[in-house]
PDB file of N, CA and C in Angstrom:
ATOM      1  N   UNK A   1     116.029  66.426  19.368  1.00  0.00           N
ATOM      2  CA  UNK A   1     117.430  66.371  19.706  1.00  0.00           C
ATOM      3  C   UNK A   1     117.695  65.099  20.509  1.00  0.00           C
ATOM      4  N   UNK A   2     118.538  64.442  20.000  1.00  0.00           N
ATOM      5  CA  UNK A   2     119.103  63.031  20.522  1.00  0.00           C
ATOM      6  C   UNK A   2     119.714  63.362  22.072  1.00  0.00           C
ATOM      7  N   UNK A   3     120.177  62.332  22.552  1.00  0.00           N
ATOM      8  CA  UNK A   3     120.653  62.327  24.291  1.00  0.00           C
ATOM      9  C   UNK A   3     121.358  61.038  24.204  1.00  0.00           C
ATOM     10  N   UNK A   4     123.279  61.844  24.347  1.00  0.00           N
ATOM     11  CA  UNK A   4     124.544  61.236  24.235  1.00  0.00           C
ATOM     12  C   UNK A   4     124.412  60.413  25.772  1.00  0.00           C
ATOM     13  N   UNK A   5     124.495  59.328  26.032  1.00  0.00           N
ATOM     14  CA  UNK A   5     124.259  58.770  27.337  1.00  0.00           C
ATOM     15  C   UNK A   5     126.090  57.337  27.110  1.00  0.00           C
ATOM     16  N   UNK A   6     126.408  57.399  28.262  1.00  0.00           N
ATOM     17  CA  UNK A   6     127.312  56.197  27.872  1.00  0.00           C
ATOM     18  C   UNK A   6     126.496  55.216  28.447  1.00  0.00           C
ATOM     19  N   UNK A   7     127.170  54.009  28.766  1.00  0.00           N
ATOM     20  CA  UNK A   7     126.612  52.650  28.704  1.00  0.00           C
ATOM     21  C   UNK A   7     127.665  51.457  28.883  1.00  0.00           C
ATOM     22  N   UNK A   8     127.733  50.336  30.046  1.00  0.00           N
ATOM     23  CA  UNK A   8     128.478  49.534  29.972  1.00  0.00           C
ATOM     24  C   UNK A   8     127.981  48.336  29.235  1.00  0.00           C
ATOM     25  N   UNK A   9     128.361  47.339  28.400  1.00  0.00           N
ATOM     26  CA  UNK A   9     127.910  46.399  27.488  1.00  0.00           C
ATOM     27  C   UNK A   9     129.205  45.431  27.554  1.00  0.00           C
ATOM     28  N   UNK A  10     128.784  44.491  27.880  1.00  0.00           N
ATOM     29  CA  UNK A  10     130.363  43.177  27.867  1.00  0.00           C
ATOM     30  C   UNK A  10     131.369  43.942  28.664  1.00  0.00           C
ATOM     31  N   UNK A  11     131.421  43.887  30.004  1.00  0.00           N
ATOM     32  CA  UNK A  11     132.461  44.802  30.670  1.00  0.00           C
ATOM     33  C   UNK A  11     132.998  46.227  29.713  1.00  0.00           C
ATOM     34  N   UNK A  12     132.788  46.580  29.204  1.00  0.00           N
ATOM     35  CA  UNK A  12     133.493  48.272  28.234  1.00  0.00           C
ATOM     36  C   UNK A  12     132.489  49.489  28.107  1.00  0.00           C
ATOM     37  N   UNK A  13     133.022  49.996  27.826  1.00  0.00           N
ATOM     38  CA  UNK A  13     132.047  51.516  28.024  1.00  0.00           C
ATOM     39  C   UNK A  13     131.494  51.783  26.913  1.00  0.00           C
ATOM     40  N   UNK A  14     130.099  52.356  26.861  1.00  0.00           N
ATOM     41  CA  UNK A  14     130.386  52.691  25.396  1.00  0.00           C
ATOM     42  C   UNK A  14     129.418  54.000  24.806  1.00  0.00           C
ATOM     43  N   UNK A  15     129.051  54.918  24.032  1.00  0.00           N
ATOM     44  CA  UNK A  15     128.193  55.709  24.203  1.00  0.00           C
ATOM     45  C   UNK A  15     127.282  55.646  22.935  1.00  0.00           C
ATOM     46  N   UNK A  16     126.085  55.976  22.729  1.00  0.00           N
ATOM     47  CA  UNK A  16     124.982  56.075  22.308  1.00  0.00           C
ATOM     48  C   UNK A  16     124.123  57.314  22.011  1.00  0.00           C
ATOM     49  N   UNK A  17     123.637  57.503  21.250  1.00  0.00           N
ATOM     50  CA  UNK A  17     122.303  58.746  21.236  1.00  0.00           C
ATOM     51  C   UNK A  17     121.467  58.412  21.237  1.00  0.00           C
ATOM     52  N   UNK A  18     120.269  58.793  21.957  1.00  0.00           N
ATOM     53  CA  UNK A  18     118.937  57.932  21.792  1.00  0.00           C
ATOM     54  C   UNK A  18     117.976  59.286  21.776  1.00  0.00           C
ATOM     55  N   UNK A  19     116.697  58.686  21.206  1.00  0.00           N
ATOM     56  CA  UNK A  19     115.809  59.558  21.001  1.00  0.00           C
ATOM     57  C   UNK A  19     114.064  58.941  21.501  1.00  0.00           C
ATOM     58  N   UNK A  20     113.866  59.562  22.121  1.00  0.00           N
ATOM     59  CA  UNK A  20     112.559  58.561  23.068  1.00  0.00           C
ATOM     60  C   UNK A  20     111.484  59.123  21.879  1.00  0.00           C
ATOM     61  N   UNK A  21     110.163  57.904  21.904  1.00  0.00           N
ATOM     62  CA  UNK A  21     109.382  58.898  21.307  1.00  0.00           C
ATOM     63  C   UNK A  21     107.933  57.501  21.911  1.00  0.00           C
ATOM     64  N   UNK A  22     106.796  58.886  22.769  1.00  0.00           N
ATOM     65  CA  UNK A  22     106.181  58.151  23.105  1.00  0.00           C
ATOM     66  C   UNK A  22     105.265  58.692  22.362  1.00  0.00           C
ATOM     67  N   UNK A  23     104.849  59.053  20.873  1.00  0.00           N
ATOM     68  CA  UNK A  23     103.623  59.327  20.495  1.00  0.00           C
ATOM     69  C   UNK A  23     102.606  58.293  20.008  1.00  0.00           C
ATOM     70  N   UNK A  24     103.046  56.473  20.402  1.00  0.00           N
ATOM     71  CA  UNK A  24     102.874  55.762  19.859  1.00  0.00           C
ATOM     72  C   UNK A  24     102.429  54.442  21.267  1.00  0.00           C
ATOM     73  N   UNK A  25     101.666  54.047  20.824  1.00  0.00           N
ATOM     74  CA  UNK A  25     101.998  52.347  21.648  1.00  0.00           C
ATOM     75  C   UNK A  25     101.748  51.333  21.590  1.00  0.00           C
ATOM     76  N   UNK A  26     103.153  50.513  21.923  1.00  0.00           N
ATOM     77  CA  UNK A  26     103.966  50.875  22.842  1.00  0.00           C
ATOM     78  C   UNK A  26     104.765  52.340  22.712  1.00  0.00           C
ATOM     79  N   UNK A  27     105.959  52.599  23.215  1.00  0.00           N
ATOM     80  CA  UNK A  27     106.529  53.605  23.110  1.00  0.00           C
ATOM     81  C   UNK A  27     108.307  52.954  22.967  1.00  0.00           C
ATOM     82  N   UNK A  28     108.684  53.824  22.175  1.00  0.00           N
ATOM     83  CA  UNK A  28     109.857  53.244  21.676  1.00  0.00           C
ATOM     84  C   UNK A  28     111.140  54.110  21.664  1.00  0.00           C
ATOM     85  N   UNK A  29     112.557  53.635  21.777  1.00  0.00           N
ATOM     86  CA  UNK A  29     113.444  54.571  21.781  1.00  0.00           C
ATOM     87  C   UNK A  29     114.366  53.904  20.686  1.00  0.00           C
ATOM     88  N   UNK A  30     114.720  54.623  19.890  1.00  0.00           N
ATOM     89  CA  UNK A  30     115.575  54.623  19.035  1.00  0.00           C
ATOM     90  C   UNK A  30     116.759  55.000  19.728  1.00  0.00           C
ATOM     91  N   UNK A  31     118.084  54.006  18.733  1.00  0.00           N
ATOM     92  CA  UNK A  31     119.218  54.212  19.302  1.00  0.00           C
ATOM     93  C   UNK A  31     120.398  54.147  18.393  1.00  0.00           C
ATOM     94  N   UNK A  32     121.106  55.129  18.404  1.00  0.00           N
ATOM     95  CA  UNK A  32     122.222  55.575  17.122  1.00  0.00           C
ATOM     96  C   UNK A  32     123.516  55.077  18.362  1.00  0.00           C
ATOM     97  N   UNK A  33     124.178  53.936  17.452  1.00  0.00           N
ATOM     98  CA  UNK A  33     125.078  53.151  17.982  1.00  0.00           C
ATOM     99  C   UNK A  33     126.595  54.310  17.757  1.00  0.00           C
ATOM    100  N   UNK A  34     127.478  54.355  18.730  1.00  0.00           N
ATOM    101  CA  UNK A  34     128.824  55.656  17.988  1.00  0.00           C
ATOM    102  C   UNK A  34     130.117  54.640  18.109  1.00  0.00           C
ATOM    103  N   UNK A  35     130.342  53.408  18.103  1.00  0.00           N
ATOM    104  CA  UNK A  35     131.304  52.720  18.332  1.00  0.00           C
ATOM    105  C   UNK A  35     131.460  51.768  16.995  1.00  0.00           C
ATOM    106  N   UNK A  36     132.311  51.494  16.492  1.00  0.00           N
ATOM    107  CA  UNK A  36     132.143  50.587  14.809  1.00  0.00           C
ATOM    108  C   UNK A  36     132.499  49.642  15.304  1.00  0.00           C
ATOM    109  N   UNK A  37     132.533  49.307  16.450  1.00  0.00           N
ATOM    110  CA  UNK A  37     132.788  47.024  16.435  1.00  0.00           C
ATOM    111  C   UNK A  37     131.248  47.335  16.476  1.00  0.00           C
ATOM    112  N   UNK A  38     130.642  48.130  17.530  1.00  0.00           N
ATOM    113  CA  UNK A  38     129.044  47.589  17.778  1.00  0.00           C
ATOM    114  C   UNK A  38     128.111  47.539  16.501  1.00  0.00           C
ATOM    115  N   UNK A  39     128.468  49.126  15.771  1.00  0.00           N
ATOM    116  CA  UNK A  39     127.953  48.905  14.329  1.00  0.00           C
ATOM    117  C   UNK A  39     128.196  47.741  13.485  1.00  0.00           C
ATOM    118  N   UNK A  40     129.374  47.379  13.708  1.00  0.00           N
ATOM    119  CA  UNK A  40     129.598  45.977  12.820  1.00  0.00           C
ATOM    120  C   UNK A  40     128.504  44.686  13.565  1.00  0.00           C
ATOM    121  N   UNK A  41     128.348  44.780  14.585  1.00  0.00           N
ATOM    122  CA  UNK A  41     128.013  43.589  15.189  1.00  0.00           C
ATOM    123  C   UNK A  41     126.581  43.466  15.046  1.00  0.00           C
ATOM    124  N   UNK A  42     125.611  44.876  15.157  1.00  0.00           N
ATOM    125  CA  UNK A  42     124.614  44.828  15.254  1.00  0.00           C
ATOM    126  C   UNK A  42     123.823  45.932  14.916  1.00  0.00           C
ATOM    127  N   UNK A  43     124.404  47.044  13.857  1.00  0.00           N
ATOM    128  CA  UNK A  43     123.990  48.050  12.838  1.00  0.00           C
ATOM    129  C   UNK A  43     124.001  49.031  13.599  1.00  0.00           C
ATOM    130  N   UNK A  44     123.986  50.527  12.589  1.00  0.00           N
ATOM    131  CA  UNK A  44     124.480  51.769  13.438  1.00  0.00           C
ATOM    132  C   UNK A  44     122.988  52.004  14.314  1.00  0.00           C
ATOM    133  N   UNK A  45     121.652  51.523  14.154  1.00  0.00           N
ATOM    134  CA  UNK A  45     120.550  51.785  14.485  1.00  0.00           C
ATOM    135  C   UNK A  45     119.922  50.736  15.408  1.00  0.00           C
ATOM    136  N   UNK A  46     119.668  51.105  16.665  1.00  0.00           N
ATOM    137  CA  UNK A  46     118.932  49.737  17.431  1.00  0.00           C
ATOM    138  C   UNK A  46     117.308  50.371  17.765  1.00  0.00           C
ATOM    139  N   UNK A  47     116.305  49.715  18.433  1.00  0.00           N
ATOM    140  CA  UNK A  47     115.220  50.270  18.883  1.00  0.00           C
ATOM    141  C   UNK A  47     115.025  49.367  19.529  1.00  0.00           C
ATOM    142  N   UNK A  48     114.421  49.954  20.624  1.00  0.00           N
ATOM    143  CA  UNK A  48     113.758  49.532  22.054  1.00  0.00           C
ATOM    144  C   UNK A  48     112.380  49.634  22.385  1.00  0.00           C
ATOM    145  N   UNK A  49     111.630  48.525  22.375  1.00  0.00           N
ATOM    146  CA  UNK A  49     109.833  48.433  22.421  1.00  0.00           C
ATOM    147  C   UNK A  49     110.101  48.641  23.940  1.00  0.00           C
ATOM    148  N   UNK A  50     108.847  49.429  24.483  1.00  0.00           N
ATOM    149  CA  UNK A  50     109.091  49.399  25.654  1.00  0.00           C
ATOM    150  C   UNK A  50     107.352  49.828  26.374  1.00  0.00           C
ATOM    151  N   UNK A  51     106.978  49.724  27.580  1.00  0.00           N
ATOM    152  CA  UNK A  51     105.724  50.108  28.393  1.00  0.00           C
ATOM    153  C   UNK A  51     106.388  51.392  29.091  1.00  0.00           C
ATOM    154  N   UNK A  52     107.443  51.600  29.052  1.00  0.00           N
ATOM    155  CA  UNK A  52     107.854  52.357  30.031  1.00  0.00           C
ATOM    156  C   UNK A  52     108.482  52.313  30.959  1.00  0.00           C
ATOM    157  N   UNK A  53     108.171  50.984  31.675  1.00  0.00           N
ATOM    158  CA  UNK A  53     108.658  50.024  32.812  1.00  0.00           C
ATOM    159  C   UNK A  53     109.742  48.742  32.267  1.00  0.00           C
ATOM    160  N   UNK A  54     109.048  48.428  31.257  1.00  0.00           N
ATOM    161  CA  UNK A  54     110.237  47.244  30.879  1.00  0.00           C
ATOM    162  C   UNK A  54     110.169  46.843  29.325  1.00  0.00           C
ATOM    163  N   UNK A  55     111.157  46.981  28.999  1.00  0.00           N
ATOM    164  CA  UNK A  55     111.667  46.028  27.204  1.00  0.00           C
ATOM    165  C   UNK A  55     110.623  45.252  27.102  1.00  0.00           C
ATOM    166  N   UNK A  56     109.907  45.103  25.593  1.00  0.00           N
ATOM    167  CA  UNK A  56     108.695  44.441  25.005  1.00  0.00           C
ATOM    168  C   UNK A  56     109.613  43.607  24.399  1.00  0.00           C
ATOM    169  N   UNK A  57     109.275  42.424  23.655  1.00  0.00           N
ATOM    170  CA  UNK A  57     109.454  41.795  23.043  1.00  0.00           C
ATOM    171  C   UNK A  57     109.415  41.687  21.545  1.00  0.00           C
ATOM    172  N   UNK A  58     110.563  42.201  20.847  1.00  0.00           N
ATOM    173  CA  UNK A  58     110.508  42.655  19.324  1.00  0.00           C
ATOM    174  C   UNK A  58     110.522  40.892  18.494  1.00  0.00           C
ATOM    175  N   UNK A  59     110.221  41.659  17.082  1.00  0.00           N
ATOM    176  CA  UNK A  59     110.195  40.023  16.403  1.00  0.00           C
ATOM    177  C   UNK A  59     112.018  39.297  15.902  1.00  0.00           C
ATOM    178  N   UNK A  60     112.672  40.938  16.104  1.00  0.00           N
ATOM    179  CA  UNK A  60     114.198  40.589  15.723  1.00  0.00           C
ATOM    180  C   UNK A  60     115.031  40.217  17.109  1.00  0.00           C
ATOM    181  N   UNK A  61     114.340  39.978  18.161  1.00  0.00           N
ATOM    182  CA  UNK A  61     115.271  39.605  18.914  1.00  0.00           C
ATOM    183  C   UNK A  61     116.207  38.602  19.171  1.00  0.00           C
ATOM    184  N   UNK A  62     117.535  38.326  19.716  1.00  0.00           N
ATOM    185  CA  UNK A  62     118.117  37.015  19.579  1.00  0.00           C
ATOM    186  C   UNK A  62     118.909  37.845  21.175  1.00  0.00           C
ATOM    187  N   UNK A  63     119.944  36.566  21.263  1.00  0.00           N
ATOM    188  CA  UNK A  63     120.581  36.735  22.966  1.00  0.00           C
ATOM    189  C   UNK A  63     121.102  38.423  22.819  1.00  0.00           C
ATOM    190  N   UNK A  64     122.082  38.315  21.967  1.00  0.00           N
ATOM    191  CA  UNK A  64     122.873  39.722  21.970  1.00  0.00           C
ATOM    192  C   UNK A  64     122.439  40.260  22.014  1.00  0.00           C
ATOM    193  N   UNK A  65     121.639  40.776  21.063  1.00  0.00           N
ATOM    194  CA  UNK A  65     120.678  41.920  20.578  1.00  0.00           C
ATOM    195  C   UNK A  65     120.156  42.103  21.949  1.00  0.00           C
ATOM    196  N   UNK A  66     119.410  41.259  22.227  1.00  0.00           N
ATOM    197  CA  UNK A  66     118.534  41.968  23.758  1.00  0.00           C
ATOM    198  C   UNK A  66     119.056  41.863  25.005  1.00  0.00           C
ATOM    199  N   UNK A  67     120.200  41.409  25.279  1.00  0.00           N
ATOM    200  CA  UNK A  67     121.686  41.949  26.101  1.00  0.00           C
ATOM    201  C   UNK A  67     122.031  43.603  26.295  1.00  0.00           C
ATOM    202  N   UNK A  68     121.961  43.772  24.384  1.00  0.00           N
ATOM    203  CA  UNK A  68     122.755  45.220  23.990  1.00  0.00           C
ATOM    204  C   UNK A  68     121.356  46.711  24.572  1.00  0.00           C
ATOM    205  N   UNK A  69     120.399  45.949  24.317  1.00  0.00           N
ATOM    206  CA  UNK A  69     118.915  47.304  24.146  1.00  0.00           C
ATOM    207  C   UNK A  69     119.029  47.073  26.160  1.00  0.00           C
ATOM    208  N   UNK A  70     118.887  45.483  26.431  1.00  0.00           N
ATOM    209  CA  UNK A  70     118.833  45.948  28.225  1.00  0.00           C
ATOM    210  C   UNK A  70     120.021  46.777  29.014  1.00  0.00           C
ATOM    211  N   UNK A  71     120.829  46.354  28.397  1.00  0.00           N
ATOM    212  CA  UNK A  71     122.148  47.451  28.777  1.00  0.00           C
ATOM    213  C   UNK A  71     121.963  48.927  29.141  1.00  0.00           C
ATOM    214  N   UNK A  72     121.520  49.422  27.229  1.00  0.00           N
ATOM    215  CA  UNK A  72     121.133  50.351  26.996  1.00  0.00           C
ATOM    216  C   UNK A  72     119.740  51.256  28.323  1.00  0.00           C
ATOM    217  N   UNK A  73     118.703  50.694  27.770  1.00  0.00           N
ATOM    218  CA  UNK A  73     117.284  50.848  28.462  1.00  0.00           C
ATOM    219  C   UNK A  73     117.626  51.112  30.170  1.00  0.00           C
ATOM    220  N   UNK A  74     118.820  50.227  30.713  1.00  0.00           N
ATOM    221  CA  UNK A  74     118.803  50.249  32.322  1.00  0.00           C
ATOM    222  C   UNK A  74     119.578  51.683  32.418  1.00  0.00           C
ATOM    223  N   UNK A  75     120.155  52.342  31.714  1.00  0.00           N
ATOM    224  CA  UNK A  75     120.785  54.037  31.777  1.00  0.00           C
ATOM    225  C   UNK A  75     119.649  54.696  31.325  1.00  0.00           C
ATOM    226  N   UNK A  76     118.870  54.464  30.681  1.00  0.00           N
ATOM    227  CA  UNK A  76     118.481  54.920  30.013  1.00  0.00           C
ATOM    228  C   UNK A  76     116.817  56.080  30.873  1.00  0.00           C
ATOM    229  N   UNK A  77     116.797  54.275  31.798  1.00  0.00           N
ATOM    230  CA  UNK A  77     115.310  54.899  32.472  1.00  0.00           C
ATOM    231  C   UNK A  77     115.998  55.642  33.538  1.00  0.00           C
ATOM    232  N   UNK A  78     116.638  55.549  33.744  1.00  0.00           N
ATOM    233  CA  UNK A  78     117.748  56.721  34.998  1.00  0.00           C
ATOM    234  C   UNK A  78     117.493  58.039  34.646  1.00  0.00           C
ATOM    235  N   UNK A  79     117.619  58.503  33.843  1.00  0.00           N
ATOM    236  CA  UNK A  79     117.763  59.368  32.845  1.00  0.00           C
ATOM    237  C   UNK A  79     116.602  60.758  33.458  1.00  0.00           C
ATOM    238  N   UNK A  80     116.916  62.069  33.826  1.00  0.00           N
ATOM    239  CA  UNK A  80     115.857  62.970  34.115  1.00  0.00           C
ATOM    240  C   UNK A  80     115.022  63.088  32.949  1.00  0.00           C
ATOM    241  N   UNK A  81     115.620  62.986  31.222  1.00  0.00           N
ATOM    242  CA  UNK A  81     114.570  62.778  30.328  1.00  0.00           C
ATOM    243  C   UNK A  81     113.802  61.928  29.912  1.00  0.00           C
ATOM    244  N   UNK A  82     114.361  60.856  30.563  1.00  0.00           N
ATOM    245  CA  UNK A  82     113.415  59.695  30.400  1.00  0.00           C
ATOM    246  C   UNK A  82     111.877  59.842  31.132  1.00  0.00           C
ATOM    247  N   UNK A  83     112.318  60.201  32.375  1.00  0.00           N
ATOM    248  CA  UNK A  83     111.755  59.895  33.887  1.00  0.00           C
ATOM    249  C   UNK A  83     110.269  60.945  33.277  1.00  0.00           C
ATOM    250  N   UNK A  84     110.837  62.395  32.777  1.00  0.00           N
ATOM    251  CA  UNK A  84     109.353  63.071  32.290  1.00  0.00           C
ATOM    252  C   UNK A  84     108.197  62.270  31.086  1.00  0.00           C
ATOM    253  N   UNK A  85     109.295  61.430  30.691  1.00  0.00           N
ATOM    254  CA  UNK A  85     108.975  60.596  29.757  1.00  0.00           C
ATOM    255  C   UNK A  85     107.269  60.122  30.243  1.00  0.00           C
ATOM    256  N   UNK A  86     108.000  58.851  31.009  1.00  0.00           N
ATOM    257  CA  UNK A  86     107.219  58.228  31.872  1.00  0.00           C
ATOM    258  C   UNK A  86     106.131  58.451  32.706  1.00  0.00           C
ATOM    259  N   UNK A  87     106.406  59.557  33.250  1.00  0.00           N
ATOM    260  CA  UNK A  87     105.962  60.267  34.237  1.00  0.00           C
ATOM    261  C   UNK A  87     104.350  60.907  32.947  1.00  0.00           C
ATOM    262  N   UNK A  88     104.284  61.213  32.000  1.00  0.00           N
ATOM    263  CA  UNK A  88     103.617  62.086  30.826  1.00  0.00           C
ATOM    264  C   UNK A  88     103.009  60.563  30.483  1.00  0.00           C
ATOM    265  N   UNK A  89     103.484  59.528  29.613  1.00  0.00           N
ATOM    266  CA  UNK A  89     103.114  58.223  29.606  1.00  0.00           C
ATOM    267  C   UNK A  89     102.014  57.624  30.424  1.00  0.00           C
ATOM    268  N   UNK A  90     102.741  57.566  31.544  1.00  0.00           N
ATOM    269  CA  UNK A  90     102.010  56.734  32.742  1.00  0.00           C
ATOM    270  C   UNK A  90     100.651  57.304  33.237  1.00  0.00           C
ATOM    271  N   UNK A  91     100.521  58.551  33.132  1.00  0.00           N
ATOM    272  CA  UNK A  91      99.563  59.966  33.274  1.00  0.00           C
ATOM    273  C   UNK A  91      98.572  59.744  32.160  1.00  0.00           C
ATOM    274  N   UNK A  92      99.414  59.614  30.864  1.00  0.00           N
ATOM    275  CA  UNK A  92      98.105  59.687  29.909  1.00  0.00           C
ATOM    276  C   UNK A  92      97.644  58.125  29.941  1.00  0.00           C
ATOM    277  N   UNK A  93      97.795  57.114  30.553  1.00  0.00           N
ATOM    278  CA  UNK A  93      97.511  55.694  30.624  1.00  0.00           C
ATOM    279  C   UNK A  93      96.321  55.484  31.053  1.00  0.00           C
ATOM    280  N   UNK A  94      96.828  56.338  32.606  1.00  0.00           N
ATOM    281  CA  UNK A  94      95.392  56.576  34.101  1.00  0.00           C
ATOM    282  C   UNK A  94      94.198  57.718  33.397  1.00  0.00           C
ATOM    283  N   UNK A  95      94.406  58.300  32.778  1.00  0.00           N
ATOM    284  CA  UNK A  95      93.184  59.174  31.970  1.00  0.00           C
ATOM    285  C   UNK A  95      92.834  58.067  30.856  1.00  0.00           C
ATOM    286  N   UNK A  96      93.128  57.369  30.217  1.00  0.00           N
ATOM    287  CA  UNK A  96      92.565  56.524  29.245  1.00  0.00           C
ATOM    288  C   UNK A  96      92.003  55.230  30.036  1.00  0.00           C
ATOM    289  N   UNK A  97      92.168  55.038  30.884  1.00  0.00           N
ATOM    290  CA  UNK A  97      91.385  53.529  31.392  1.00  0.00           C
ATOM    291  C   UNK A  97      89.775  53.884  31.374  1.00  0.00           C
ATOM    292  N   UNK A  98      89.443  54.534  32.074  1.00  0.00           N
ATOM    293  CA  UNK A  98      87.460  55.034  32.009  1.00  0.00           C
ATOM    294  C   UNK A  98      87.123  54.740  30.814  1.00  0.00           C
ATOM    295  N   UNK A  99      87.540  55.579  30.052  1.00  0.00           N
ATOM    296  CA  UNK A  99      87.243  55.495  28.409  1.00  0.00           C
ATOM    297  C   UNK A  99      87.557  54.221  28.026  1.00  0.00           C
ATOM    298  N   UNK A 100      88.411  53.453  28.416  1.00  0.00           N
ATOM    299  CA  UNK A 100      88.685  52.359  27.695  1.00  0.00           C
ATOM    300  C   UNK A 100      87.941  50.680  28.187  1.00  0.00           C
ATOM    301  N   UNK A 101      87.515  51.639  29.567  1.00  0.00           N
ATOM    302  CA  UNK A 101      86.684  50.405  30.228  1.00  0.00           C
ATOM    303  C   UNK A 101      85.417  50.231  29.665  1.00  0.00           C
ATOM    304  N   UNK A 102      85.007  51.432  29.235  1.00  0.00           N
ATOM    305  CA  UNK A 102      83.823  51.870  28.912  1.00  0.00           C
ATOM    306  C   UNK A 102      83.076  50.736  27.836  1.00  0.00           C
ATOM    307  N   UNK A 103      84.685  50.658  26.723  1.00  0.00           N
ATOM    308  CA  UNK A 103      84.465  49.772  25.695  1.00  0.00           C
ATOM    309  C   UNK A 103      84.292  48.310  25.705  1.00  0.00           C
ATOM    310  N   UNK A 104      84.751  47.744  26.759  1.00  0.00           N
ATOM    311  CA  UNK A 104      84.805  46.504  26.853  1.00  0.00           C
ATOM    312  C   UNK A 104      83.857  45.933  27.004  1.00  0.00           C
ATOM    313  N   UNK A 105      83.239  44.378  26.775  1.00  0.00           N
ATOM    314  CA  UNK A 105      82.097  44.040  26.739  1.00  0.00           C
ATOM    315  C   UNK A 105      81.932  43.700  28.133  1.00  0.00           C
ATOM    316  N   UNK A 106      80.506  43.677  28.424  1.00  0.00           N
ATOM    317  CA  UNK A 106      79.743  44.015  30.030  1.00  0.00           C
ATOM    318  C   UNK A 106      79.998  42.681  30.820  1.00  0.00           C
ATOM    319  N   UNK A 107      80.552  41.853  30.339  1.00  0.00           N
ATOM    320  CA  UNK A 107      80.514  40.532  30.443  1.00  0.00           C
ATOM    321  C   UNK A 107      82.759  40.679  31.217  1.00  0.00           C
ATOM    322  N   UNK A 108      83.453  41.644  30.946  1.00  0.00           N
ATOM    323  CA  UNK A 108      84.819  41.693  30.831  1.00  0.00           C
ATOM    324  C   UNK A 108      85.121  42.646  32.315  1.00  0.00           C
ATOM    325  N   UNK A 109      83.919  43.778  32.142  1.00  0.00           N
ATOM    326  CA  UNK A 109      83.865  44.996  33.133  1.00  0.00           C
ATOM    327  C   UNK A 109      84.023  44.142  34.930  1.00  0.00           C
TER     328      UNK A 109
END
């Protein structure tokens, strides 16, 4: 289930559905645009690369575009559903470092 959030963008208000999904990483939020200038400007669908902490760097980015997702993303991490988000994220990060140190060559450790 999506999460109706508004959002200020170029001084105006505007609202959004977004849908977090960290089964992946990075972790990413999809975003269903509800306004038709924005759809016109920059499609009914946006997505947001993200650590959790801050916007990644996609290969489609240009000024607007990553104006419109930081807009978005700064309500977004506010958010009490975000925050469990993160909070679950950041948790399974600190349990994967041992294991992941483990791998690195002895020369990196």
């Amino acid at each position: 289930m999506g999460l109706k959030i508004p959002f200020l963008f170029r001084k105006k208000s505007y609202t959004c559905t977004v849908f977090i999904d960290i089964s992946d990483d990075p972790c990413f939020i999809f975003i269903l645009l509800n306004d038709v200038g924005l759809v016109k400007e920059f499609g009914e669908d946006v997505t947001i690369k993200t650590d959790c902490v801050q916007i990644l760097a996609k290969a489609d980015d240009y000024a607007e575009l990553v104006e419109l997702r930081q807009a978005i993303f700064d309500i977004v991490k506010g958010t009490p559903e975000f925050m469990v988000v993160k909070r679950k994220r950041l948790r399974w990060d600190e349990l994967q470092k041992p294991f992941l140190k483990n791998k690195l060559p002895s020369w990196i450790k």
